[in-house]
N, C-alpha and C. Protein backbone atom coordinates (compact mmCIF):
# COMPACT_ATOMS: atom_id res chain seq x y z
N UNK A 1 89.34 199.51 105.37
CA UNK A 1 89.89 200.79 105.76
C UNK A 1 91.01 200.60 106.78
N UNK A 2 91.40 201.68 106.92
CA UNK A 2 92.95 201.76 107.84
C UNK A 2 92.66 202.37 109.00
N UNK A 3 93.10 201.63 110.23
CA UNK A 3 93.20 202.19 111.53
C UNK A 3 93.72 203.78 111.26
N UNK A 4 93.36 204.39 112.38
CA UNK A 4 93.41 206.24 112.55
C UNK A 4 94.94 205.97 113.81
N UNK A 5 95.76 205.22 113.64
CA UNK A 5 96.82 205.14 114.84
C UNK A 5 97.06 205.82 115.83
N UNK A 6 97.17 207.57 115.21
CA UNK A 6 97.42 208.76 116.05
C UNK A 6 95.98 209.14 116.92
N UNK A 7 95.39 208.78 116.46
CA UNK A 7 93.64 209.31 117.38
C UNK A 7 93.88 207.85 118.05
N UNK A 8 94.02 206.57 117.96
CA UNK A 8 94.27 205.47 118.85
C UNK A 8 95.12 206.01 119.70
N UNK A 9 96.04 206.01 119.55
CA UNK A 9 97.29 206.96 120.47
C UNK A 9 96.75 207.85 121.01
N UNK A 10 96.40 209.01 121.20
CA UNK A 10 95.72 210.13 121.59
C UNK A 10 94.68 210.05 123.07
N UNK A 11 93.81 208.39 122.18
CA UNK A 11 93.12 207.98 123.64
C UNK A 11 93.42 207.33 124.65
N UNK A 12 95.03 206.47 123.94
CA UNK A 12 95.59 205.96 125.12
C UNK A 12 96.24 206.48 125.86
N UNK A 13 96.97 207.73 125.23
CA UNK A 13 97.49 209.07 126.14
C UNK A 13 96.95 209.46 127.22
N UNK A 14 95.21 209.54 127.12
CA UNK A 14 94.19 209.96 127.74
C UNK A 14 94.13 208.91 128.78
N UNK A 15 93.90 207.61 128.43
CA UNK A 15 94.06 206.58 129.51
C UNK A 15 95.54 206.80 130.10
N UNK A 16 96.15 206.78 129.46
CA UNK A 16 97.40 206.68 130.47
C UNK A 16 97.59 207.84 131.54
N UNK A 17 97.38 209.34 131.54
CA UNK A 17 97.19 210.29 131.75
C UNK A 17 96.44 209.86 132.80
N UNK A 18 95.41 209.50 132.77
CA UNK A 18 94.61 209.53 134.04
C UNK A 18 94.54 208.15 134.93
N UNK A 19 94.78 207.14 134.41
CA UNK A 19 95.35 206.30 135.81
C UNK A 19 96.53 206.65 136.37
N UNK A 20 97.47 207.24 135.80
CA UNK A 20 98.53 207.87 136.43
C UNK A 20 98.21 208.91 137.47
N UNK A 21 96.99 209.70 137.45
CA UNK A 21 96.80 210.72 138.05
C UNK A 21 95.81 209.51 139.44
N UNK A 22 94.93 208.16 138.87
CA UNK A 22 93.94 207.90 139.78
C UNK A 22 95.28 207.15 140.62
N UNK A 23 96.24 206.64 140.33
CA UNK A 23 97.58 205.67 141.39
C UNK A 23 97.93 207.11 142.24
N UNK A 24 97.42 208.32 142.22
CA UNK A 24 97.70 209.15 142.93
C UNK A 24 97.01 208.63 144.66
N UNK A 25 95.94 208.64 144.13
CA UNK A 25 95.04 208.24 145.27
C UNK A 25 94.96 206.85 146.08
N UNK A 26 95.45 205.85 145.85
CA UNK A 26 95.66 205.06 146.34
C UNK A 26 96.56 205.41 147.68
N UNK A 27 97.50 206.57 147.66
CA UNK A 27 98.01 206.58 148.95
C UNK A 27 97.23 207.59 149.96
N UNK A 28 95.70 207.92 149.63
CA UNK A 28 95.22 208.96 150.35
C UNK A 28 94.29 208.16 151.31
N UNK A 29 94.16 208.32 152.52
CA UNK A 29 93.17 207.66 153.50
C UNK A 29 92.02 207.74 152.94
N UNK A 30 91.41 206.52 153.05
CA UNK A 30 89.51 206.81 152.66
C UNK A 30 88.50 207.98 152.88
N UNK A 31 88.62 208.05 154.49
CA UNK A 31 88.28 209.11 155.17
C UNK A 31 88.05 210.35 154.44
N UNK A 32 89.32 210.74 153.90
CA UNK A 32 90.05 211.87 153.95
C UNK A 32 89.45 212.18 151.96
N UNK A 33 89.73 211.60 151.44
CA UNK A 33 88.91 211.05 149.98
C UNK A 33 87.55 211.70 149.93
N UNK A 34 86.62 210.08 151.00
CA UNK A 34 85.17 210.47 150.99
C UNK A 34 84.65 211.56 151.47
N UNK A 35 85.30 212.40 152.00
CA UNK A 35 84.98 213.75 152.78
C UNK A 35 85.17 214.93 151.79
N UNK A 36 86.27 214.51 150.90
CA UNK A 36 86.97 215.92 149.94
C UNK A 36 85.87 215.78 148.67
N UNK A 37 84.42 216.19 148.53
CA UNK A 37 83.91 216.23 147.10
C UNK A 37 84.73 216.67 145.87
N UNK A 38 86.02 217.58 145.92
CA UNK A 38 86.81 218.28 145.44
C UNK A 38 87.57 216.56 144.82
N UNK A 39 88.22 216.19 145.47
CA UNK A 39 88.65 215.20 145.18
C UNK A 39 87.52 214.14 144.73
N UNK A 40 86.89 213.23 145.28
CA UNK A 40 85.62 212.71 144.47
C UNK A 40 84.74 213.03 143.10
N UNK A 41 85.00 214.42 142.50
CA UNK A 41 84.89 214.65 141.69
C UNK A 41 85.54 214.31 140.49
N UNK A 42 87.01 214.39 140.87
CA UNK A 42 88.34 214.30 140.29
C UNK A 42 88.49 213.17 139.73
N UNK A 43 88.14 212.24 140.84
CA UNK A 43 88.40 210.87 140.49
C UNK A 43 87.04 210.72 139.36
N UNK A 44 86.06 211.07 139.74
CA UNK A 44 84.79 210.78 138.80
C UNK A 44 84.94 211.01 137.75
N UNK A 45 85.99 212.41 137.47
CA UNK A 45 85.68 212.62 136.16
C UNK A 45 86.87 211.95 135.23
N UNK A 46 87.94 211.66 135.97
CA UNK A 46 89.48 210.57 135.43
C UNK A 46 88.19 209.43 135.27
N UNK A 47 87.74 208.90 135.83
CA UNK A 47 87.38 207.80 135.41
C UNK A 47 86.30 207.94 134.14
N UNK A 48 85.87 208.44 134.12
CA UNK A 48 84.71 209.30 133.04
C UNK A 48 85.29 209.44 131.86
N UNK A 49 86.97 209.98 131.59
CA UNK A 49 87.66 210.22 130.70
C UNK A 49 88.40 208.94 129.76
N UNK A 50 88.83 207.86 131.03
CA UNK A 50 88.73 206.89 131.09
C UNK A 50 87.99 206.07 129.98
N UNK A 51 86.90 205.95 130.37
CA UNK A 51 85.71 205.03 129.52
C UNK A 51 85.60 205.35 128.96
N UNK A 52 85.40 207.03 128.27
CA UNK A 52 85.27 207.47 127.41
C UNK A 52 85.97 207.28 126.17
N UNK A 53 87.20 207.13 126.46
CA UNK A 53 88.38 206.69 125.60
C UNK A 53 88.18 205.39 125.01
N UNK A 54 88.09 204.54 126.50
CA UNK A 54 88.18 203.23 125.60
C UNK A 54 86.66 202.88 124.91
N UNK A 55 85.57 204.01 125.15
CA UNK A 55 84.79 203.38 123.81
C UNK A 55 85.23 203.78 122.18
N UNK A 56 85.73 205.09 122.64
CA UNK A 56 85.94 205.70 121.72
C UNK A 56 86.86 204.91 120.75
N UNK A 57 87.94 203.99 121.25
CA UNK A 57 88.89 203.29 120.77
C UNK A 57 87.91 202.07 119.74
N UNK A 58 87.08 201.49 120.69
CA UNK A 58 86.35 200.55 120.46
C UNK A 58 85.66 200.87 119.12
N UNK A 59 85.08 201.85 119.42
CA UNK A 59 84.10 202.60 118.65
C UNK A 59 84.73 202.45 116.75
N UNK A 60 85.87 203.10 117.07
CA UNK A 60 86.82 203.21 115.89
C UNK A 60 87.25 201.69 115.28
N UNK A 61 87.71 200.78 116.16
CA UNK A 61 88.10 199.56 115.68
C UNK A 61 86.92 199.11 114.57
N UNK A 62 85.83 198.99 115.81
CA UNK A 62 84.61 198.10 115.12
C UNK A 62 84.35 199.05 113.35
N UNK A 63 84.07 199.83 113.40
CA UNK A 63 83.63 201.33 112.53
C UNK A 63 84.89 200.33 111.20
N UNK A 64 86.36 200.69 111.10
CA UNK A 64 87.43 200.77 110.36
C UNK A 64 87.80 199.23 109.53
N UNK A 65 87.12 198.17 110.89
CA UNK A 65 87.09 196.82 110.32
C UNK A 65 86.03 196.51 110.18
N UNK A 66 85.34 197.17 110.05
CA UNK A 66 83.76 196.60 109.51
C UNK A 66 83.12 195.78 110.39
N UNK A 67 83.15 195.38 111.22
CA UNK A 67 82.43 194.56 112.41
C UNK A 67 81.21 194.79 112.83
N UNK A 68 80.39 194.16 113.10
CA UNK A 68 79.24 193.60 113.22
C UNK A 68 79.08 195.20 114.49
N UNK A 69 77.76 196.01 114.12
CA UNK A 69 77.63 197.07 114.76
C UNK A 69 77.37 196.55 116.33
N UNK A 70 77.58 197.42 117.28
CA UNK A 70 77.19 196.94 118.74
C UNK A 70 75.98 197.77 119.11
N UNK A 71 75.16 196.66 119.95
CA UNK A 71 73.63 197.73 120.34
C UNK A 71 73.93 198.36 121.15
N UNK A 72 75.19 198.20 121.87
CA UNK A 72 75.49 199.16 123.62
C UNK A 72 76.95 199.23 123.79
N UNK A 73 77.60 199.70 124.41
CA UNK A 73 78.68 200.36 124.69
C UNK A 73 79.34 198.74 125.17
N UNK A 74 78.79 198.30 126.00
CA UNK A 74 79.15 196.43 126.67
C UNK A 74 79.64 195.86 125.10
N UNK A 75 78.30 195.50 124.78
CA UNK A 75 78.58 194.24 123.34
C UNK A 75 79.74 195.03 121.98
N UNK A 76 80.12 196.35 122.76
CA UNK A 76 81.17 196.77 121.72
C UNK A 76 82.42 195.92 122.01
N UNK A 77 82.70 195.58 123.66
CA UNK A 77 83.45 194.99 123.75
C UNK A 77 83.82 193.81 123.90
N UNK A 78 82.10 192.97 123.80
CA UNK A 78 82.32 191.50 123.22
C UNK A 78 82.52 191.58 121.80
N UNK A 79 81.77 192.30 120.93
CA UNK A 79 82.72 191.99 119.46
C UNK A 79 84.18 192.26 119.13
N UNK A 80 84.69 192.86 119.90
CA UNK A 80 86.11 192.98 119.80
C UNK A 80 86.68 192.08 120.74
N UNK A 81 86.12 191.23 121.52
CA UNK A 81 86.92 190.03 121.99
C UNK A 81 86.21 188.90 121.14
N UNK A 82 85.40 188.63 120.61
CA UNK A 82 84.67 187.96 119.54
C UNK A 82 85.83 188.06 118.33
N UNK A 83 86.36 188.81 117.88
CA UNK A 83 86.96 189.26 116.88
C UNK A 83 88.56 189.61 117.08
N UNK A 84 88.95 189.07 118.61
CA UNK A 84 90.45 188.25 119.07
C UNK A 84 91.06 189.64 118.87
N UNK A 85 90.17 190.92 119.44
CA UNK A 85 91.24 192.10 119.46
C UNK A 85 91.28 192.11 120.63
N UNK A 86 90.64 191.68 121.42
CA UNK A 86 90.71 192.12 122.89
C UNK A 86 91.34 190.62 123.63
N UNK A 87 90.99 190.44 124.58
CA UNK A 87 91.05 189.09 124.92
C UNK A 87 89.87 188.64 125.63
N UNK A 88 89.09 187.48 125.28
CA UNK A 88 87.70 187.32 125.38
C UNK A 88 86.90 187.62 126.84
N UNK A 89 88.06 187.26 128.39
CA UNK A 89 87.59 187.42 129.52
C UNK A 89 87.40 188.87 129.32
N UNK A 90 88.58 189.60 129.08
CA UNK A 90 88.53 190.83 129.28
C UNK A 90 87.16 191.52 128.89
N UNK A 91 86.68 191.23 127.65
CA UNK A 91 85.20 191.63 126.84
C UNK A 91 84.73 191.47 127.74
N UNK A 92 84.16 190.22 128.27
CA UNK A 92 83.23 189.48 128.90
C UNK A 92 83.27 190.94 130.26
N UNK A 93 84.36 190.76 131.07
CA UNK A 93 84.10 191.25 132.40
C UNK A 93 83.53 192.93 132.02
């Protein structure tokens, strides 16, 4: 079967979208962060959107190339560094 490109695209939009929004925070004092739940939320849920994506990406690869099913969201991304889509540290970490 054939990669879905535009739904690949779509989630990297989504990733891109929101580390763009989390390099926001890097210039905000800690303090000032850990105090704002408003903000702590924000970040929780960019990052939430985040992972979400890249299983979702994952999800699709393994699914389209037929690859060996994953028992957990982790070993999705050793078979795709197993299978030289990813790059193997990257899986691993």
């Amino acid at each position: 079967m054939e990669l879905d490109k535009e739904s690949i695209q779509g989630r990297i939009d989504i990733i891109d979208r929101n580390l763009e929004f989390l390099n926001s925070y890097q210039k905000i004092d800690k303090k000032s962060y850990i105090t704002s739940y408003k903000d702590v939320q924000a970040v929780k849920y960019s990052l939430f959107e985040i992972i979400e994506a890249c299983i979702d990406i994952a999800s699709h690869i393994i699914s389209e190339k037929g690859f060996e099913s994953a028992e957990s969201y982790s070993e999705m991304f050793i078979t795709l560094g197993r299978e030289n889509i990813i790059d193997s540290e990257l899986a691993e970490s």
